[in-house]
C-alpha atoms as a PDB file:
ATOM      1  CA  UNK A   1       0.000   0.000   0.000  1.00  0.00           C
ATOM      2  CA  UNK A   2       1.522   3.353  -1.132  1.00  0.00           C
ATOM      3  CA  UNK A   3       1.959   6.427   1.378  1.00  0.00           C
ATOM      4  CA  UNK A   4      -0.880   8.064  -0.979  1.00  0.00           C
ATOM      5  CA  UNK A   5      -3.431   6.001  -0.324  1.00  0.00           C
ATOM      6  CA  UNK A   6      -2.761   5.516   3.696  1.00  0.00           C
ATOM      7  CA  UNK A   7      -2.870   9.213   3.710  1.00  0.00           C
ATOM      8  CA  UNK A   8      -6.200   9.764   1.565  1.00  0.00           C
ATOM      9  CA  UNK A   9      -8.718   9.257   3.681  1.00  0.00           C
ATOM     10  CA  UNK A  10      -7.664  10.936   6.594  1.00  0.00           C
ATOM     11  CA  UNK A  11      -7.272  14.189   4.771  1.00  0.00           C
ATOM     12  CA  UNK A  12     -10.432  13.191   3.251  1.00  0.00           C
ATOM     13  CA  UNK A  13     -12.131  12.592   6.649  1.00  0.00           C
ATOM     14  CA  UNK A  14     -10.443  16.127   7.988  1.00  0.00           C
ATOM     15  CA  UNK A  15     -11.755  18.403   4.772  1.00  0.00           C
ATOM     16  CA  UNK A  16     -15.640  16.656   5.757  1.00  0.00           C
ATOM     17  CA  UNK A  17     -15.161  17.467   9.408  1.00  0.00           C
ATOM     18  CA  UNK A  18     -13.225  20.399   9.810  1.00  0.00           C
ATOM     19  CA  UNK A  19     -12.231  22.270   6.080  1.00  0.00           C
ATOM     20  CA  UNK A  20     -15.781  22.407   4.925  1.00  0.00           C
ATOM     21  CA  UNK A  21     -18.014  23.266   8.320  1.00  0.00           C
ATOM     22  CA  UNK A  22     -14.999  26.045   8.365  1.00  0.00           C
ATOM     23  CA  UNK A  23     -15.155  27.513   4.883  1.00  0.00           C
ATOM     24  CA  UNK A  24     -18.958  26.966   4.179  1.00  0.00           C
ATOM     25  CA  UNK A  25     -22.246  27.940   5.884  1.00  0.00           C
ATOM     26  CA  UNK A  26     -24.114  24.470   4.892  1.00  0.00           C
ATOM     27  CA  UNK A  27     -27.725  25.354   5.176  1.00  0.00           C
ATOM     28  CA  UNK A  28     -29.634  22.810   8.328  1.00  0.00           C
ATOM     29  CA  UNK A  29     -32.517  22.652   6.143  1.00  0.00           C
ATOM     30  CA  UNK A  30     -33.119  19.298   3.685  1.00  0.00           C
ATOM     31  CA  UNK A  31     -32.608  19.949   0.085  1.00  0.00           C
ATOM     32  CA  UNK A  32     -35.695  19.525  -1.741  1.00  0.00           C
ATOM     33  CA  UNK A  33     -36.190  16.970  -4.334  1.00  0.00           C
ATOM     34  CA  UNK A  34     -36.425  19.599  -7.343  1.00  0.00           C
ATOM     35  CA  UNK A  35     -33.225  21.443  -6.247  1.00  0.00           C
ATOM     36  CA  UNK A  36     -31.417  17.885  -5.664  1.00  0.00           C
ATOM     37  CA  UNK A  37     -32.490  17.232  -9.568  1.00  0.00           C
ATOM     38  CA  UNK A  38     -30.898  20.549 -10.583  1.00  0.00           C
ATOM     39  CA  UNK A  39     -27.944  19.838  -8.324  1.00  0.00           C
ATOM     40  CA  UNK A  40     -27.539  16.512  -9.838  1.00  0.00           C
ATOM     41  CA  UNK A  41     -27.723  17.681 -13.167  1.00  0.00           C
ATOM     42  CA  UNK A  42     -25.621  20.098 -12.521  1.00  0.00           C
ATOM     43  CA  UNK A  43     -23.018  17.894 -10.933  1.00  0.00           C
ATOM     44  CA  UNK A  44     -23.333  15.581 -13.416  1.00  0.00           C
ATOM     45  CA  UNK A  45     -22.653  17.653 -16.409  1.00  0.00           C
ATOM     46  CA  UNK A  46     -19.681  19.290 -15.217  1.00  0.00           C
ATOM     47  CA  UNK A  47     -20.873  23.234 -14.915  1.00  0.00           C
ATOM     48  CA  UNK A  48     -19.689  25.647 -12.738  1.00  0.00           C
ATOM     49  CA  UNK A  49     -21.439  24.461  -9.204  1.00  0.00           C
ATOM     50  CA  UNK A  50     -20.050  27.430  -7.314  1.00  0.00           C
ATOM     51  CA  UNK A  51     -23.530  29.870  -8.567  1.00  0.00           C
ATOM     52  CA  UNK A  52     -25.688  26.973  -9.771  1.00  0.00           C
ATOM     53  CA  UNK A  53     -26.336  25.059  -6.148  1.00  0.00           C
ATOM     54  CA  UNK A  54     -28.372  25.976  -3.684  1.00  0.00           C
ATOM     55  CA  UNK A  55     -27.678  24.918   0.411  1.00  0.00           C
ATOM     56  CA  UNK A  56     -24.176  26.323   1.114  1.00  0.00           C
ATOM     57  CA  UNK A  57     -22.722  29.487   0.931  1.00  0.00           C
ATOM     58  CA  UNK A  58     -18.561  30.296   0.785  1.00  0.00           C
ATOM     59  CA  UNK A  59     -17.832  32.140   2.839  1.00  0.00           C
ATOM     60  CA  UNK A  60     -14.335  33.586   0.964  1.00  0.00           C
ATOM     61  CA  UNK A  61     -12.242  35.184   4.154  1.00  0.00           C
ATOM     62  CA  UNK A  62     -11.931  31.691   5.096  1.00  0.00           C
ATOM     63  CA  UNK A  63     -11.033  29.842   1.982  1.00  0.00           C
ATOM     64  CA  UNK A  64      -8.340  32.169   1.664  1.00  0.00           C
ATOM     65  CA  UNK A  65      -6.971  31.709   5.550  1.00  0.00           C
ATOM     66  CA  UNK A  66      -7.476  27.922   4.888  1.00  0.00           C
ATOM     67  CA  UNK A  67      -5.430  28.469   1.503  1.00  0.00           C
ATOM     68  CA  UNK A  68      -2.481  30.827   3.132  1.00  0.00           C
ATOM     69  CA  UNK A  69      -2.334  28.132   5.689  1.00  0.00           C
ATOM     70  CA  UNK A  70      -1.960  25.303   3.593  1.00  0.00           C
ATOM     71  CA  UNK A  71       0.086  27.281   1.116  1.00  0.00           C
ATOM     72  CA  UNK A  72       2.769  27.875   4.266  1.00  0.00           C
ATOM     73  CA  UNK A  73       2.795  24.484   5.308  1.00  0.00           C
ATOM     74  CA  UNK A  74       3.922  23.259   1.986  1.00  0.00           C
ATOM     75  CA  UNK A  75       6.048  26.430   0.735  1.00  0.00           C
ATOM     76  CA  UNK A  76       7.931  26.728   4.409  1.00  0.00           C
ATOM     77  CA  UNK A  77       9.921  23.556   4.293  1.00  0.00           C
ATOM     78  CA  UNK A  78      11.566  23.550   0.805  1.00  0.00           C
ATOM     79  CA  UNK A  79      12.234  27.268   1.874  1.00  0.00           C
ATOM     80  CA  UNK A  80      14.205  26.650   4.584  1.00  0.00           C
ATOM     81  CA  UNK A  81      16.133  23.859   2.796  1.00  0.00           C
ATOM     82  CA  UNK A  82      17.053  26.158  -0.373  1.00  0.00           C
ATOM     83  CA  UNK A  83      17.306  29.493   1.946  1.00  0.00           C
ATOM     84  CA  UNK A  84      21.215  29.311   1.360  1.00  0.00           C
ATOM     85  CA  UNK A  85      20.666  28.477  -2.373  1.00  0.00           C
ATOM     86  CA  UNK A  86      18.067  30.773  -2.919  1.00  0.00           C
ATOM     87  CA  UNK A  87      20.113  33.668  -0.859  1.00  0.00           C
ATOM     88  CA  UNK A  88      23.131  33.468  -4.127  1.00  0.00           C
ATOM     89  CA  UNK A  89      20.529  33.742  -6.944  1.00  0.00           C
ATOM     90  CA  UNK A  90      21.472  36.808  -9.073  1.00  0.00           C
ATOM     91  CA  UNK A  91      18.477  39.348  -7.981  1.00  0.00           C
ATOM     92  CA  UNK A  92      16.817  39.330 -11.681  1.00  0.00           C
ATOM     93  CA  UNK A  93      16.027  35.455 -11.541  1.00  0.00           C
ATOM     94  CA  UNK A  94      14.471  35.739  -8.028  1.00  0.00           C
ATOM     95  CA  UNK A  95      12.089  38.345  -9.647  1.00  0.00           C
ATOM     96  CA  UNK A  96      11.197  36.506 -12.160  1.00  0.00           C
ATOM     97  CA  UNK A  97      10.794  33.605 -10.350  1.00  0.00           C
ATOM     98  CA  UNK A  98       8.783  35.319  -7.620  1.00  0.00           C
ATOM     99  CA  UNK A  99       6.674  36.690 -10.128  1.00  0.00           C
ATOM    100  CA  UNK A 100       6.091  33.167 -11.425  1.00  0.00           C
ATOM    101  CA  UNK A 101       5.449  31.883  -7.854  1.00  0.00           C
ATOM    102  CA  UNK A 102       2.820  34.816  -7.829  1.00  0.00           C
ATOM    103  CA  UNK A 103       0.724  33.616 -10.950  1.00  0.00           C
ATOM    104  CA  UNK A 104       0.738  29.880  -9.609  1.00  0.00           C
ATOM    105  CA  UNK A 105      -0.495  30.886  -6.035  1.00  0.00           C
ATOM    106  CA  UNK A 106      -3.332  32.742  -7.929  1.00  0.00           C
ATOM    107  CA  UNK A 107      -4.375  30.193 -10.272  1.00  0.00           C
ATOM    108  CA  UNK A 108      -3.733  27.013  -7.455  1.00  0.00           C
ATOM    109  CA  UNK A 109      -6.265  29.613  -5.193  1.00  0.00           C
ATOM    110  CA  UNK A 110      -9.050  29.397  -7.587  1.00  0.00           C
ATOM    111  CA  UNK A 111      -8.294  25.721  -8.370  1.00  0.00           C
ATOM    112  CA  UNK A 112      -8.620  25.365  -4.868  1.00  0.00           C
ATOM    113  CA  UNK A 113     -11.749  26.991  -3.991  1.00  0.00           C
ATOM    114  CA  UNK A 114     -13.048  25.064  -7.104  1.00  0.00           C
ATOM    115  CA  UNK A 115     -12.703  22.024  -5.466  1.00  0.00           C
ATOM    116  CA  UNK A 116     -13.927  22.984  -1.831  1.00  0.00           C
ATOM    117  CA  UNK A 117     -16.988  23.842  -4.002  1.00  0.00           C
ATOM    118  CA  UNK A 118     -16.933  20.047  -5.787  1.00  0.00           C
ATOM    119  CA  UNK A 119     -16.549  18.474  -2.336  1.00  0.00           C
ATOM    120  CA  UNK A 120     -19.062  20.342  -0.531  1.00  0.00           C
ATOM    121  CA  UNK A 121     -21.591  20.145  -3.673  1.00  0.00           C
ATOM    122  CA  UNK A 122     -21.038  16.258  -3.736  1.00  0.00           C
ATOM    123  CA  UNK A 123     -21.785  15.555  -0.292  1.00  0.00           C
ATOM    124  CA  UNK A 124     -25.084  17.683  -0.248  1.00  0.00           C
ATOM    125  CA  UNK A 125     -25.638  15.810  -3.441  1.00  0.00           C
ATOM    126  CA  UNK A 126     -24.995  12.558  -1.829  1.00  0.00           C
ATOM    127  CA  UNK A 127     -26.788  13.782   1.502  1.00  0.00           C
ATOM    128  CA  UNK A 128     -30.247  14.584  -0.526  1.00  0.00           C
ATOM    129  CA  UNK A 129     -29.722  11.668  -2.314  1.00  0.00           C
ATOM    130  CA  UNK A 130     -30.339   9.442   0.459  1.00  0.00           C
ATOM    131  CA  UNK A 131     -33.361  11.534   1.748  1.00  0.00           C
ATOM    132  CA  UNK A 132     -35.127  11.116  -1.908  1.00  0.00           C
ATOM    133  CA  UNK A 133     -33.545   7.935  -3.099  1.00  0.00           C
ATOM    134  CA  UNK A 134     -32.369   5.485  -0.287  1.00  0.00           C
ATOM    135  CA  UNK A 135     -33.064   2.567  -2.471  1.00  0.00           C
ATOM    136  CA  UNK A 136     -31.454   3.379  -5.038  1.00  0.00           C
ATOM    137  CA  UNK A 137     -27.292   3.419  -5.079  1.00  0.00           C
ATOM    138  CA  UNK A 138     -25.952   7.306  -5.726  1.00  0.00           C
ATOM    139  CA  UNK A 139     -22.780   6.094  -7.698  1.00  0.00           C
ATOM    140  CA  UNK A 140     -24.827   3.720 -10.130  1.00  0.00           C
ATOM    141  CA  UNK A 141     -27.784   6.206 -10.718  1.00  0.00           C
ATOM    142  CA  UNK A 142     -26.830   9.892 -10.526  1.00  0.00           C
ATOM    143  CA  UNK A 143     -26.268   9.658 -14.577  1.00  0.00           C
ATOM    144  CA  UNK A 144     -29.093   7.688 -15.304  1.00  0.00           C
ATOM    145  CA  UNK A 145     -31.128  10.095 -12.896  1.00  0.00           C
ATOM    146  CA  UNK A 146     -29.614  12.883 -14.429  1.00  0.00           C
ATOM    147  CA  UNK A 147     -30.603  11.775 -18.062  1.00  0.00           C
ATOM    148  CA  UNK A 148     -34.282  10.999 -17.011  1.00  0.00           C
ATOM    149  CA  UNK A 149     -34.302  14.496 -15.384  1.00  0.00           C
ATOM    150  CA  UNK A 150     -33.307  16.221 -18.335  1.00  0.00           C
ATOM    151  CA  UNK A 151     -36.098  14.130 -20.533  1.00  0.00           C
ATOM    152  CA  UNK A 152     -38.694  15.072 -17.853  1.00  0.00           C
ATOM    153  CA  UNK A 153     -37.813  18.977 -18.370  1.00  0.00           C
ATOM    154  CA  UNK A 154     -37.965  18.034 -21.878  1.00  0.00           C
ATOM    155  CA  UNK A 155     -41.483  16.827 -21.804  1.00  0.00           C
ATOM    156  CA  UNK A 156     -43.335  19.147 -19.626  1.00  0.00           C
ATOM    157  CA  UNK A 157     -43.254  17.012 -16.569  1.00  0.00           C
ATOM    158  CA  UNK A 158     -44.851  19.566 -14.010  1.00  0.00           C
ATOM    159  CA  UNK A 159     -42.721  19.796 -10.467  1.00  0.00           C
ATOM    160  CA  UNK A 160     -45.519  18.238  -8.857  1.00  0.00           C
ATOM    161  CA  UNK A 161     -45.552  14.677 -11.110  1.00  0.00           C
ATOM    162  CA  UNK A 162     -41.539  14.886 -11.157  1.00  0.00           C
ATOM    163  CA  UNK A 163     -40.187  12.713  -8.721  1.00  0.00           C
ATOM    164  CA  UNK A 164     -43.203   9.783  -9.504  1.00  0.00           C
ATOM    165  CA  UNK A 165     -42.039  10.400 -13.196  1.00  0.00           C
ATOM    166  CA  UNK A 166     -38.443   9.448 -12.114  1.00  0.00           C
ATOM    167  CA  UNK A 167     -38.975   7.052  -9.806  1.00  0.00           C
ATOM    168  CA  UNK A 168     -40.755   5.073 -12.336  1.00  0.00           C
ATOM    169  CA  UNK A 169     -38.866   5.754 -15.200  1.00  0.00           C
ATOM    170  CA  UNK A 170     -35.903   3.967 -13.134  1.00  0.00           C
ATOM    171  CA  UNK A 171     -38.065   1.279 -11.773  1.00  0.00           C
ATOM    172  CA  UNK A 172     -38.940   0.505 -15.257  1.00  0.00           C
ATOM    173  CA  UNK A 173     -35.460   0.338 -16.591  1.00  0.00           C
ATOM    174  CA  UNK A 174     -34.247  -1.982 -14.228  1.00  0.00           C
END
């Protein structure tokens, strides 16, 4: 077993319990079967979840405390090794390369909070899921859902006949 994997879901187990309660205000409330559709959808089809989901909201201060932290915790170490390397560099490469360093920070930030979104969004996802579906497996049906969904909107299904549409429409196809 590689040090990756031991290490996985720990960190995985410590962004659930501590990162995300943290950085997002999760609303208490259950998320309703129409917005769970939408979510799914959503989810499934790989848009931009950050303005599309409802029941969280980032709250940004945070994400980028959480992201200075983490950024020091991996940028401190190789710092201190290479301090008497770095301290010889001709003056014109360290600006360049702090100017590079600059543009990665940036662009790792918004990757990032991209994927605090992704993790939160999934586990509401996976939390409504089992509210509306708890028969049915999330991993097995969120496309198929997601593809009955999109034929419902398709055909008029009103909001009120939606879930019995779906629910059947995957009964039927197993």
């Amino acid at each position: 077993m590689s040090l990756i994997s031991t290490l996985k879901n720990p960190i995985k187990k410590f962004i659930r319990s501590t990162i995300n309660p943290f950085v997002f205000k999760i609303s208490e409330q259950p998320m309703r079967f129409q917005e769970l559709m939408n979510a799914n959808k959503i989810y499934n089809d790989g848009m931009n979840l950050e303005y599309n989901m409802t029941g969280f909201r980032v709250r940004l201060a945070r994400v980028y405390l959480v992201f200075i932290i983490l950024t020091l915790i991996i940028v401190t170490p190789p710092s201190i090794v290479f301090h008497s390397l770095l301290a010889k560099i001709d003056c014109h490469a360290l600006i360049i390369l702090s100017i590079v360093i600059t543009v990665l920070l940036f662009s790792t930030f918004a990757l990032f909070k991209s994927w605090l979104i992704e993790q939160v969004s999934k586990q509401l996802i996976n939390e409504g899921w089992k509210n509306h579906f708890p028969h049915f497996d999330y991993q097995k049906n969120s496309q198929k859902v997601s593809h009955i969904y999109a034929e419902a909107l398709e055909n008029g299904i009103k909001s009120k006949d939606l879930q019995r549409y779906i629910i059947t429409a995957m009964v039927s196809e197993e």
